[in-house]
N, C-alpha and C. Protein backbone atom coordinates (compact mmCIF):
# COMPACT_ATOMS: atom_id res chain seq x y z
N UNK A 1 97.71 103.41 138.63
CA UNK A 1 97.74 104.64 137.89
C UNK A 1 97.09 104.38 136.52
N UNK A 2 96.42 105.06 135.73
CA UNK A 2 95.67 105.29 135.38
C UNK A 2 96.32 105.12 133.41
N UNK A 3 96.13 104.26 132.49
CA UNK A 3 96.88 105.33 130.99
C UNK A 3 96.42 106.24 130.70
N UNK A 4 97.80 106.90 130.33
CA UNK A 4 97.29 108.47 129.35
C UNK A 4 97.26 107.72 128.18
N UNK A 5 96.43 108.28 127.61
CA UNK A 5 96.51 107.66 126.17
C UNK A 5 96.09 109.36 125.49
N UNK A 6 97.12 108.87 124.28
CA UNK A 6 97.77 110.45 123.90
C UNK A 6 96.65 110.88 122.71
N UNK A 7 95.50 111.86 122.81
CA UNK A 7 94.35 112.42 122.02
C UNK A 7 95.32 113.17 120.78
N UNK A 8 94.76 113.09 119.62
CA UNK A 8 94.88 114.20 118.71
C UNK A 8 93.97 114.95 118.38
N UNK A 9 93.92 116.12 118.13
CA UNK A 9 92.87 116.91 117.91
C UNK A 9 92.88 117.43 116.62
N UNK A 10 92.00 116.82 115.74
CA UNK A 10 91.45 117.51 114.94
C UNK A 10 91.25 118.84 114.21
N UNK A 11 91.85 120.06 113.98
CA UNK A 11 91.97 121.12 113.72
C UNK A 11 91.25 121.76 112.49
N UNK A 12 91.06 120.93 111.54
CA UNK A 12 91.12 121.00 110.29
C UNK A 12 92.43 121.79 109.71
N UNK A 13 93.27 121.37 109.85
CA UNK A 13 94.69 122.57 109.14
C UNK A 13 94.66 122.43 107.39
N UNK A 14 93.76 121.37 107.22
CA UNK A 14 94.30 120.53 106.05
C UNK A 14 93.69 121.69 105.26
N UNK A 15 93.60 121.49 103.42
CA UNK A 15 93.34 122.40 102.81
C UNK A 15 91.44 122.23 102.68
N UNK A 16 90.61 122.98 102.46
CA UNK A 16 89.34 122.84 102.49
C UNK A 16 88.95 122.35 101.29
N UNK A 17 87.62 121.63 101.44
CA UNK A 17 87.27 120.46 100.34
C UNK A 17 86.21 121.04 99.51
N UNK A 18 86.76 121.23 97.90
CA UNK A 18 86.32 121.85 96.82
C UNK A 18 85.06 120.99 96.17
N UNK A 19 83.92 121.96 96.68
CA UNK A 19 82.52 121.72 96.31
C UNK A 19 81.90 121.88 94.71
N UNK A 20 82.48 122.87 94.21
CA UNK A 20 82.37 123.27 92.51
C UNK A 20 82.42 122.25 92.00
N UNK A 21 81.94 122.03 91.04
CA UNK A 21 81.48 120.83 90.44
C UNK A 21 81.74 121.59 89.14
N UNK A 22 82.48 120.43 87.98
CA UNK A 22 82.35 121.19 86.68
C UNK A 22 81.80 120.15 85.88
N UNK A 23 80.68 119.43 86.36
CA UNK A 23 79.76 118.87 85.56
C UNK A 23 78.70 119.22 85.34
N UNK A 24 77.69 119.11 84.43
CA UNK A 24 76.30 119.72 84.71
C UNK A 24 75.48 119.30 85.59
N UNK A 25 74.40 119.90 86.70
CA UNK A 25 74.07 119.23 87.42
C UNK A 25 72.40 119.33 86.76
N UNK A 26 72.12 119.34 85.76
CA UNK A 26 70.75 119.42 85.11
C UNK A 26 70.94 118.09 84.28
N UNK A 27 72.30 117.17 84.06
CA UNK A 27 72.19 116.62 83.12
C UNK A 27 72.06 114.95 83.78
N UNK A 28 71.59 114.37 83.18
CA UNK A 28 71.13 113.05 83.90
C UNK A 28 72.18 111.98 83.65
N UNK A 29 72.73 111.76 84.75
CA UNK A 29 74.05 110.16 84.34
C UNK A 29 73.54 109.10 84.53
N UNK A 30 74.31 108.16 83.75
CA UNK A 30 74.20 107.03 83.73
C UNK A 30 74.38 106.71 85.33
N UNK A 31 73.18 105.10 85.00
CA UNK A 31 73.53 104.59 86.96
C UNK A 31 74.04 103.72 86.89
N UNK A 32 75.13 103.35 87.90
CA UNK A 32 75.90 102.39 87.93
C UNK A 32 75.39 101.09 88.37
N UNK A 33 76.05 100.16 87.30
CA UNK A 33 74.80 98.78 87.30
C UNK A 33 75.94 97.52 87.65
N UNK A 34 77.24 97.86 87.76
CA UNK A 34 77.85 96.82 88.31
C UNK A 34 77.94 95.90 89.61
N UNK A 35 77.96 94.81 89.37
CA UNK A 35 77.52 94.77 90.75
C UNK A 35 78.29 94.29 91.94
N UNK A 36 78.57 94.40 93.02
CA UNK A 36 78.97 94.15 93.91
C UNK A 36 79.25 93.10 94.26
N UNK A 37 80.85 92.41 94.69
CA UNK A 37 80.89 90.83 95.15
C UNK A 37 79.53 90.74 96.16
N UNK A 38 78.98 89.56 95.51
CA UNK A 38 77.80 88.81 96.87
C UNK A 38 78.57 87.88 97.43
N UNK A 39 78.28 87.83 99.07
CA UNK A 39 78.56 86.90 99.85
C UNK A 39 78.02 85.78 99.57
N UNK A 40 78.39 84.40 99.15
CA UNK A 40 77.65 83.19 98.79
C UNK A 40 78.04 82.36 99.83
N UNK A 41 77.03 81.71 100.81
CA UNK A 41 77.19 80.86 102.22
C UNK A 41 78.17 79.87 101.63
N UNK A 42 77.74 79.65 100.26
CA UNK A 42 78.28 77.82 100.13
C UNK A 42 79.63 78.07 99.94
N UNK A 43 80.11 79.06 99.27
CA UNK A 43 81.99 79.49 99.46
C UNK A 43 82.65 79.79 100.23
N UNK A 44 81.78 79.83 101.60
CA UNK A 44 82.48 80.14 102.61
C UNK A 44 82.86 78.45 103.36
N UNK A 45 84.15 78.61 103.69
CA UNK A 45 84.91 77.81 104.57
C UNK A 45 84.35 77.55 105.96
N UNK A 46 83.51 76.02 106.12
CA UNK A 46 82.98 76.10 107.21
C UNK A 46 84.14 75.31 108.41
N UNK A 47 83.88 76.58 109.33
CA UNK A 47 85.02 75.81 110.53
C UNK A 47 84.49 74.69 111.36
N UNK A 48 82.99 74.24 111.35
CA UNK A 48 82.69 72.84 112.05
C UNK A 48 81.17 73.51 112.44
N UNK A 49 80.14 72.71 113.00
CA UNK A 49 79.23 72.73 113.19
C UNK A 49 79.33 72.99 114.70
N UNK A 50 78.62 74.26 115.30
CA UNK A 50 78.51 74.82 116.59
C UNK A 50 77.31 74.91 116.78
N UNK A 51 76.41 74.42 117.61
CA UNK A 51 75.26 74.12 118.67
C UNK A 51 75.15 75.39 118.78
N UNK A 52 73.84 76.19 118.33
CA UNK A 52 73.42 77.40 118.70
C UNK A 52 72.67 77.03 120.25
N UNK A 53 73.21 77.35 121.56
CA UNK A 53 73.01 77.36 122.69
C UNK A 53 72.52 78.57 123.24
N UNK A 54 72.41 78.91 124.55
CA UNK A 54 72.10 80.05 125.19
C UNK A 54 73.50 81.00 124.89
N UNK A 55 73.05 82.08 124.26
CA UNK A 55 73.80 83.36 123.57
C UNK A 55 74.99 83.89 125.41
N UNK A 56 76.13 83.98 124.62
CA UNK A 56 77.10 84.26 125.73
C UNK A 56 77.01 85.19 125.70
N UNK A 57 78.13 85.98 126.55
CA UNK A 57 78.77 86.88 126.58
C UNK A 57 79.89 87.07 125.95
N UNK A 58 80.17 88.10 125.21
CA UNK A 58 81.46 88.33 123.90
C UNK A 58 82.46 87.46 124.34
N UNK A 59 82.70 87.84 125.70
CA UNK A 59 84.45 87.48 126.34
C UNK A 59 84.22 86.01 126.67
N UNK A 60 83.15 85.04 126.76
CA UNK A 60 83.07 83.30 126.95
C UNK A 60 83.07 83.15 125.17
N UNK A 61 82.20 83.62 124.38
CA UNK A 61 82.34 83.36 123.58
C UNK A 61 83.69 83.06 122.57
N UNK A 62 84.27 84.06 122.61
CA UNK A 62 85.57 84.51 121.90
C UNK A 62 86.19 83.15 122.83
N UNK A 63 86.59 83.10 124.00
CA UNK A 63 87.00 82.18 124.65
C UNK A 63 86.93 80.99 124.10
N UNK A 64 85.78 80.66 124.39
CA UNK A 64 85.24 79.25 123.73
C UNK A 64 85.62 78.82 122.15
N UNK A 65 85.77 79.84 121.28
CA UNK A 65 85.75 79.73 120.13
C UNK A 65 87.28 79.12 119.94
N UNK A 66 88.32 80.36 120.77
CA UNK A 66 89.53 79.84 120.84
C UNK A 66 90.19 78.39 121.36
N UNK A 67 89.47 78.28 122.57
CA UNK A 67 89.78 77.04 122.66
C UNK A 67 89.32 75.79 121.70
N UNK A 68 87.88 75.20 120.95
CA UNK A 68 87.40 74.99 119.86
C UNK A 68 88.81 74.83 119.20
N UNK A 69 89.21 76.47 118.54
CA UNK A 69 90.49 76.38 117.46
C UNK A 69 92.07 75.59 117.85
N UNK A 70 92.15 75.92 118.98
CA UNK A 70 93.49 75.08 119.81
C UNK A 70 93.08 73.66 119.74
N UNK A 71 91.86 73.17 120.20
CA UNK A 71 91.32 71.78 120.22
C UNK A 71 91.97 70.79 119.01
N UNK A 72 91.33 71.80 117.99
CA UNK A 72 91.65 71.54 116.46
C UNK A 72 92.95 71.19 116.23
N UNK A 73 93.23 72.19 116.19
CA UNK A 73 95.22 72.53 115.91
C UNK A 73 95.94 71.22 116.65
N UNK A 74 95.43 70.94 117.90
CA UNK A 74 96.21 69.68 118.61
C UNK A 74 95.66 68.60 118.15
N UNK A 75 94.48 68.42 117.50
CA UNK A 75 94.69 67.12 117.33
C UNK A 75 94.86 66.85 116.00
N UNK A 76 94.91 67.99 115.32
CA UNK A 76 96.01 67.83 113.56
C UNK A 76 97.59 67.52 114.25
N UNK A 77 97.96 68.19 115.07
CA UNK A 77 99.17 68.08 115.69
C UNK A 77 99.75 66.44 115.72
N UNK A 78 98.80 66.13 116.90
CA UNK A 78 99.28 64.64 117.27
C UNK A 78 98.83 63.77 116.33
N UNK A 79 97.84 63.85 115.21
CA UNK A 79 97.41 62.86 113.86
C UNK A 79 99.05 62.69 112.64
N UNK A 80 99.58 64.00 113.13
CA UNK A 80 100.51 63.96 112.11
C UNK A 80 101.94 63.45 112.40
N UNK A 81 102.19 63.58 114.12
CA UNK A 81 103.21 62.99 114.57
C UNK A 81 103.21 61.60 114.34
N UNK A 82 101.45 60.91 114.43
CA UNK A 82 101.69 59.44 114.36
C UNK A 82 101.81 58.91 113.21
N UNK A 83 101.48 59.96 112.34
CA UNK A 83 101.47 59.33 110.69
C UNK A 83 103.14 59.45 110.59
N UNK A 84 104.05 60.18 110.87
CA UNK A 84 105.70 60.57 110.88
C UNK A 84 105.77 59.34 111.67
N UNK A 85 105.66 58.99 112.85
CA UNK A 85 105.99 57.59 113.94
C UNK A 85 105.63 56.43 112.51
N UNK A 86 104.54 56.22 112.18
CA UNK A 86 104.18 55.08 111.22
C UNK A 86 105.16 54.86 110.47
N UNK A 87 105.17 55.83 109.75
CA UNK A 87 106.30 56.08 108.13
C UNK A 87 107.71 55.91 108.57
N UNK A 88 108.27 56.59 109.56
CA UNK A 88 109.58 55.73 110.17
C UNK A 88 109.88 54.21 110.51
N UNK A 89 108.98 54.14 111.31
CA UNK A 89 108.44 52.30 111.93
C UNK A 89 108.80 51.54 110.41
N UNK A 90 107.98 51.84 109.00
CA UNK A 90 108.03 51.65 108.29
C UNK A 90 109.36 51.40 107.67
N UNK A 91 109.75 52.45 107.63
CA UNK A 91 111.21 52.45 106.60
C UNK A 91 111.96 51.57 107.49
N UNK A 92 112.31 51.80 108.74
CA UNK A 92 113.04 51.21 109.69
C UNK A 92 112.84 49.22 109.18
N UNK A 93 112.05 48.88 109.02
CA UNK A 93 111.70 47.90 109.59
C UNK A 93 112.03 46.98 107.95
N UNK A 94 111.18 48.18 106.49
CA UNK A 94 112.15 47.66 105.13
C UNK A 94 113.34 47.81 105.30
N UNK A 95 113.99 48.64 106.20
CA UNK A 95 115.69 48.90 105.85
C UNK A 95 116.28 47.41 106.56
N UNK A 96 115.62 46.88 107.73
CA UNK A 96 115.76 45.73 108.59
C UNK A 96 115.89 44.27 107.36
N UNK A 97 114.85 44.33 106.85
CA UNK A 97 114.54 43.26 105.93
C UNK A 97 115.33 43.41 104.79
N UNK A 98 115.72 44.52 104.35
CA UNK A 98 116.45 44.82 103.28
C UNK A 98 118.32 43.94 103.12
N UNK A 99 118.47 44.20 104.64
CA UNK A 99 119.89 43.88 104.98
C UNK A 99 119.88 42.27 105.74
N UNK A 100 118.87 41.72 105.96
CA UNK A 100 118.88 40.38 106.82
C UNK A 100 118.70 39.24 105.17
């Protein structure tokens, strides 16, 4: 079976949008000279160097990317369990020597 997926329609009920202008429109304004955040490559956070290959399809891509990010995540994962395993081993072993 099929979703309904529930449409709203548009009506305009709302109140109508006031065109009058009470500025002069003969008179010349200032142009706005501020400028816009620029995107700068080098501030951007690079997530790793990816092999521009034969162009996927959205849904391998996205895929691929995710797995990539899980890749990551596990092996911060298990780098940090062994550094916790080390640092115990450690204490364990001054607390050993401490008392002999």
């Amino acid at each position: 079976m099929a979703k309904q997926r529930s449409k709203k329609k548009n009506k305009g009920d709302g109140a109508p949008m006031e065109v009058s202008s009470d500025k002069a429109v003969d008179m010349p304004q200032s142009m706005d000279t501020c400028e816009a955040a620029t995107s700068n490559p080098a501030l951007k956070p690079s997530i790793g160097k990816i092999k521009k290959g034969i162009p996927l399809r959205r849904a391998k891509n996205m895929k691929k990317q995710k797995t990539i990010a899980r890749a990551v995540i596990n092996s911060e994962k298990s780098a940090e369990k062994v550094l916790k395993s080390k640092n115990k081993m450690s204490r364990i072993q001054s607390a050993k020597t401490l008392y002999e």
